[in-house]
Protein backbone atom coordinates (compact mmCIF):
# COMPACT_ATOMS: atom_id res chain seq x y z
CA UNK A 1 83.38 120.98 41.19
CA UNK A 2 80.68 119.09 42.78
CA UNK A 3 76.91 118.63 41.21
CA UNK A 4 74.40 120.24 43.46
CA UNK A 5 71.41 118.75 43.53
CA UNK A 6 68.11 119.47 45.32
CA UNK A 7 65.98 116.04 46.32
CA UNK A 8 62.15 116.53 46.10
CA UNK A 9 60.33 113.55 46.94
CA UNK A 10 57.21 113.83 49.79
CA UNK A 11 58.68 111.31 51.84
CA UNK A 12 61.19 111.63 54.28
CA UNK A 13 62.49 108.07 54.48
CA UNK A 14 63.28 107.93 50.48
CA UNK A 15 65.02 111.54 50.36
CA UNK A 16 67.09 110.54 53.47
CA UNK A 17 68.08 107.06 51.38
CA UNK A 18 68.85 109.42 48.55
CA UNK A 19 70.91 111.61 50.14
CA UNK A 20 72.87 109.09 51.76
CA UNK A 21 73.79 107.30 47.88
CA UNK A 22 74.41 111.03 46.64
CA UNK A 23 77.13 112.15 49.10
CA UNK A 24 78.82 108.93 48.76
CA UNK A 25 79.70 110.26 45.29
CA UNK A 26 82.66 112.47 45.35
CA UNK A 27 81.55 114.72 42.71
CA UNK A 28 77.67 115.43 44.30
CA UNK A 29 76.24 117.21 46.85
CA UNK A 30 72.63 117.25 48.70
CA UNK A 31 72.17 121.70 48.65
CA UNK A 32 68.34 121.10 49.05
CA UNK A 33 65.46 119.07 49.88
CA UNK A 34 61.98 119.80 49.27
CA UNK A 35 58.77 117.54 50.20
CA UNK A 36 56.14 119.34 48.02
CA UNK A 37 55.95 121.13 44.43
CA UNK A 38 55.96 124.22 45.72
CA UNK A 39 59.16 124.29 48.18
CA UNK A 40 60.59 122.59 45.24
CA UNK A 41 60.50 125.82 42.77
CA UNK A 42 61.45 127.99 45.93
CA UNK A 43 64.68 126.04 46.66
CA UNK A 44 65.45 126.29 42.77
CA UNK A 45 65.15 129.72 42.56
CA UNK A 46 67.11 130.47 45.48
CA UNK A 47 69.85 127.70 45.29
CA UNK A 48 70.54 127.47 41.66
CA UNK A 49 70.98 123.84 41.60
CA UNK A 50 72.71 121.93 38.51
CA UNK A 51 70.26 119.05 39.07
CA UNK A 52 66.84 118.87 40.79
CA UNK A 53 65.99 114.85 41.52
CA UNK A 54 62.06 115.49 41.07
CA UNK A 55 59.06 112.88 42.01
CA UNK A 56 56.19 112.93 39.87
CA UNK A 57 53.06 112.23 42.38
CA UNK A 58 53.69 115.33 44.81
CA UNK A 59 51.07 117.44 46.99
CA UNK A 60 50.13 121.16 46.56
CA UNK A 61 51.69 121.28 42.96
CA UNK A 62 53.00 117.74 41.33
CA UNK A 63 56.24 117.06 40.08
CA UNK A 64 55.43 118.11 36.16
CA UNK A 65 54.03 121.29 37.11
CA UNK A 66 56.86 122.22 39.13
CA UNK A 67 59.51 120.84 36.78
CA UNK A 68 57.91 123.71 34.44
CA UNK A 69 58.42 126.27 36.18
CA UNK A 70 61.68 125.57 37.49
CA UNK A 71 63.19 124.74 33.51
CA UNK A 72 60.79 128.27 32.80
CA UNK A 73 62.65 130.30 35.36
CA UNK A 74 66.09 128.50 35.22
CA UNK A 75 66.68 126.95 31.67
CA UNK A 76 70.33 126.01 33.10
CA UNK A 77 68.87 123.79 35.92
CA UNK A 78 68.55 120.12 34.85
CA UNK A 79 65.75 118.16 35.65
CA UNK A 80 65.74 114.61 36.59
CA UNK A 81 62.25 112.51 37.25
CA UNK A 82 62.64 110.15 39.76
CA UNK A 83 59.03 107.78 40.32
CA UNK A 84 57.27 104.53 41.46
CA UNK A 85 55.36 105.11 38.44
CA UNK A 86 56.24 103.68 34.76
CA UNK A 87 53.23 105.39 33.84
CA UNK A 88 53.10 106.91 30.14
CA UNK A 89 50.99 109.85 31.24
CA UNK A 90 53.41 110.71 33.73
CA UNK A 91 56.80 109.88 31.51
CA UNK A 92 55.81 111.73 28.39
CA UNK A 93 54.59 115.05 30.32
CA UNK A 94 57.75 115.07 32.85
CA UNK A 95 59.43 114.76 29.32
CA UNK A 96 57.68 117.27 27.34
CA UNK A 97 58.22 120.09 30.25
CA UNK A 98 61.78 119.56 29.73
CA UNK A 99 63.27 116.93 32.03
CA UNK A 100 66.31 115.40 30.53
CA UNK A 101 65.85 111.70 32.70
CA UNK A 102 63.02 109.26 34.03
CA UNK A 103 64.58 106.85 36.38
CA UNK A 104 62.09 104.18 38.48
CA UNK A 105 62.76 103.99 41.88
CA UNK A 106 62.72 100.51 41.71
CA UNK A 107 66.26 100.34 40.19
CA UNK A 108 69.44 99.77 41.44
CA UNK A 109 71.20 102.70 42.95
CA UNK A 110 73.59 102.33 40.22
CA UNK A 111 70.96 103.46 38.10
CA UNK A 112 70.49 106.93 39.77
CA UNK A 113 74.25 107.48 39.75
CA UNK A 114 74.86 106.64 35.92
CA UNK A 115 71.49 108.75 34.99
CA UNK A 116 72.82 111.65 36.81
CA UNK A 117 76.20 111.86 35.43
CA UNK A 118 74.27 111.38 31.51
CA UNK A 119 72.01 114.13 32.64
CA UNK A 120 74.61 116.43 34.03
CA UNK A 121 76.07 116.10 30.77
CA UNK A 122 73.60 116.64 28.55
CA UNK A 123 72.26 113.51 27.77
CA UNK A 124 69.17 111.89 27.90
CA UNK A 125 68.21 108.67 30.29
CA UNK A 126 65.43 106.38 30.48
CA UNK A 127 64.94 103.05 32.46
CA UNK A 128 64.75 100.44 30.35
CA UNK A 129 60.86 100.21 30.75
CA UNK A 130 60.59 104.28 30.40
CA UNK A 131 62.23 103.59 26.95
CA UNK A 132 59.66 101.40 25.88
CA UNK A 133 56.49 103.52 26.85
CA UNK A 134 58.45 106.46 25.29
CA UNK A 135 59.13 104.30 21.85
CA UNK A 136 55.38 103.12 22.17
CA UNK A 137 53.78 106.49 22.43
CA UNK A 138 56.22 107.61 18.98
CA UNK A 139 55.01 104.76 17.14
CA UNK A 140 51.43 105.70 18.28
CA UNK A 141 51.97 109.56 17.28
CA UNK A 142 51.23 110.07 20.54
CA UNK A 143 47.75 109.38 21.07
CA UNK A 144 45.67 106.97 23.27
CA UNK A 145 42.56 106.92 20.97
CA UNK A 146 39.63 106.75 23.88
CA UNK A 147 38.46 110.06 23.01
CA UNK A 148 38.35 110.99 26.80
CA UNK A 149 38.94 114.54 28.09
CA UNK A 150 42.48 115.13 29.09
CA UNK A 151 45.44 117.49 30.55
CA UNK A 152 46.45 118.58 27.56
CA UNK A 153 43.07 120.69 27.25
CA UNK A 154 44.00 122.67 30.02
CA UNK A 155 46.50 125.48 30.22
CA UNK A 156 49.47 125.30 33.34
CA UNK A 157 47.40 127.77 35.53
CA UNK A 158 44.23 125.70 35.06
CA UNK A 159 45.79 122.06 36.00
CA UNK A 160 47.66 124.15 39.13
CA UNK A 161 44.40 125.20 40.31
CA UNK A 162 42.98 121.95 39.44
CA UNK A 163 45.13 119.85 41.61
CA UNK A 164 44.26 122.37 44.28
CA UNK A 165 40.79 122.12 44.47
CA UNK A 166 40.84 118.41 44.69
CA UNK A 167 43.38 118.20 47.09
CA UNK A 168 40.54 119.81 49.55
CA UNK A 169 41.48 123.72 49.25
CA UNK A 170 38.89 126.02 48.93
CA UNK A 171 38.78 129.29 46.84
CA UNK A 172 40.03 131.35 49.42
CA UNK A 173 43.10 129.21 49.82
CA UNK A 174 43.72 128.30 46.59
CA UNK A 175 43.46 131.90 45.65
CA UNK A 176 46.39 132.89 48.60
CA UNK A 177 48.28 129.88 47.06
CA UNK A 178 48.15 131.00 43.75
CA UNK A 179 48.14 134.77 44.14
CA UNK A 180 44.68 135.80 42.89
CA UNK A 181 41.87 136.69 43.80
CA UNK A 182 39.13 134.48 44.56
CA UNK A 183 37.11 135.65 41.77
CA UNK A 184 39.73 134.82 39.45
CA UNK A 185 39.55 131.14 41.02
CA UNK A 186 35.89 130.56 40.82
CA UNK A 187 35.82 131.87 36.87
CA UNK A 188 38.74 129.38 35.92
CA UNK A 189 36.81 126.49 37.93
CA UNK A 190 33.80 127.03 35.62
CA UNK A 191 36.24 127.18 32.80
CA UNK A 192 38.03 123.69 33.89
CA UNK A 193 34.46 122.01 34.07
CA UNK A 194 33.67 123.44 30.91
CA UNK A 195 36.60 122.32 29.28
CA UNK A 196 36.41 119.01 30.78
CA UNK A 197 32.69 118.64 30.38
CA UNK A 198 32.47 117.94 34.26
CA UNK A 199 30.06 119.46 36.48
CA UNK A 200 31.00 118.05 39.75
CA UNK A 201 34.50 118.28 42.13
CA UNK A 202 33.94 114.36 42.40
CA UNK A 203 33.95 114.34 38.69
CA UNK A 204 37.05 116.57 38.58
CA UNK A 205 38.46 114.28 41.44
CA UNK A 206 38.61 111.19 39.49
CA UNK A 207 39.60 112.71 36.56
CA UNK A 208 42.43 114.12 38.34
CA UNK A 209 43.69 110.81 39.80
CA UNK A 210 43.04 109.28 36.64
CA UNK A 211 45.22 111.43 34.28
CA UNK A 212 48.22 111.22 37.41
CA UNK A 213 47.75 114.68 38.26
CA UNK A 214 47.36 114.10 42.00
CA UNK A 215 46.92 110.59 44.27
CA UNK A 216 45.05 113.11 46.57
CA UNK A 217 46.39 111.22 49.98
CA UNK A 218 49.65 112.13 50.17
């Protein structure tokens, strides 16, 4: 039986090159693709994948938010982070949500293939410079030590919204997005600024790029 795998990356050129190394395999399939966070949980939800290929830096709702929900709603669905990035914020979050893999995309296509079949079956894989921010952070305990407001002091719902409002949605949109109403969006801003001891979207805009929740141009 064949691994079906849904490829969410926002650009077209790199999902086409992965789809192209994928069905070369005899034992995967492309069932889905998916440029944005969103479409990504939809096609989950709806295909039942074995294996969602998942980049980190995605628009509308990033690739650890929506690796989340998918694990959340479909604990059987493997997740596999595939990034430019070999950045710790990013590895140890896509991690901590659940994803089994963190492969850079500057690998060999080798790479993919060998961290697929390892994830497929249960196992964990790292790039060889994933490994070392992951063995860094244990020896650390896990912390950075700058004392700087962070992602880990909001909830899921808050850092959703969060990326939405700096990606240029208003209330009204981000409220259809999310479905709530906009009150419910304006109350959770003040709570995010509160939290974050911000008092500005520019504030919240850096801080957003900063901890890799969003690049904002996509």
């Amino acid at each position: 039986m064949s691994i079906a795998i849904v490829l969410v990356d926002n650009h077209g050129i790199t999902r086409e090159g992965l789809r192209l190394l994928i069905e070369r395999q005899e034992d995967m399939e492309v069932v889905g693709e998916a440029a944005d966070g969103r479409e990504a949980v939809r096609l989950a939800n709806n295909l039942e994948p074995n294996l969602v290929i998942m980049d980190v830096s995605l628009p509308g709702l990033n690739g650890v938010d929506a690796a989340r929900q998918i694990i959340k709603a479909n604990p059987e669905v493997k997740v596999l982070a595939l990034s430019a990035y070999a950045n710790k914020r990013f590895v140890i979050d896509m991690l901590t949500v659940g994803a089994l893999g963190y492969v850079l995309k500057d690998g060999m296509a080798g790479e993919l293939v060998r961290a697929i079949h390892a994830v497929m079956n249960g196992e964990r894989y790292l790039s060889t410079k994933v490994a070392g921010i992951v063995i860094d952070n244990y020896i650390n305990n896990g912390e950075d030590g700058n004392g700087k407001p962070s992602l880990n002091m909001l909830t899921p719902k808050e850092r959703e919204l969060l990326q939405l409002l700096v990606e240029g949605n208003l209330s009204k949109s981000a409220a259809r997005l999310l479905s709530i109403s906009i009150k419910t969006v304006d109350a959770r801003r003040r709570d995010i600024m509160n939290k974050l001891r911000m008092s500005s979207l520019a504030d919240l805009t850096k801080f957003a790029i900063r901890e890799g929740l969003t690049t904002v141009d996509f």
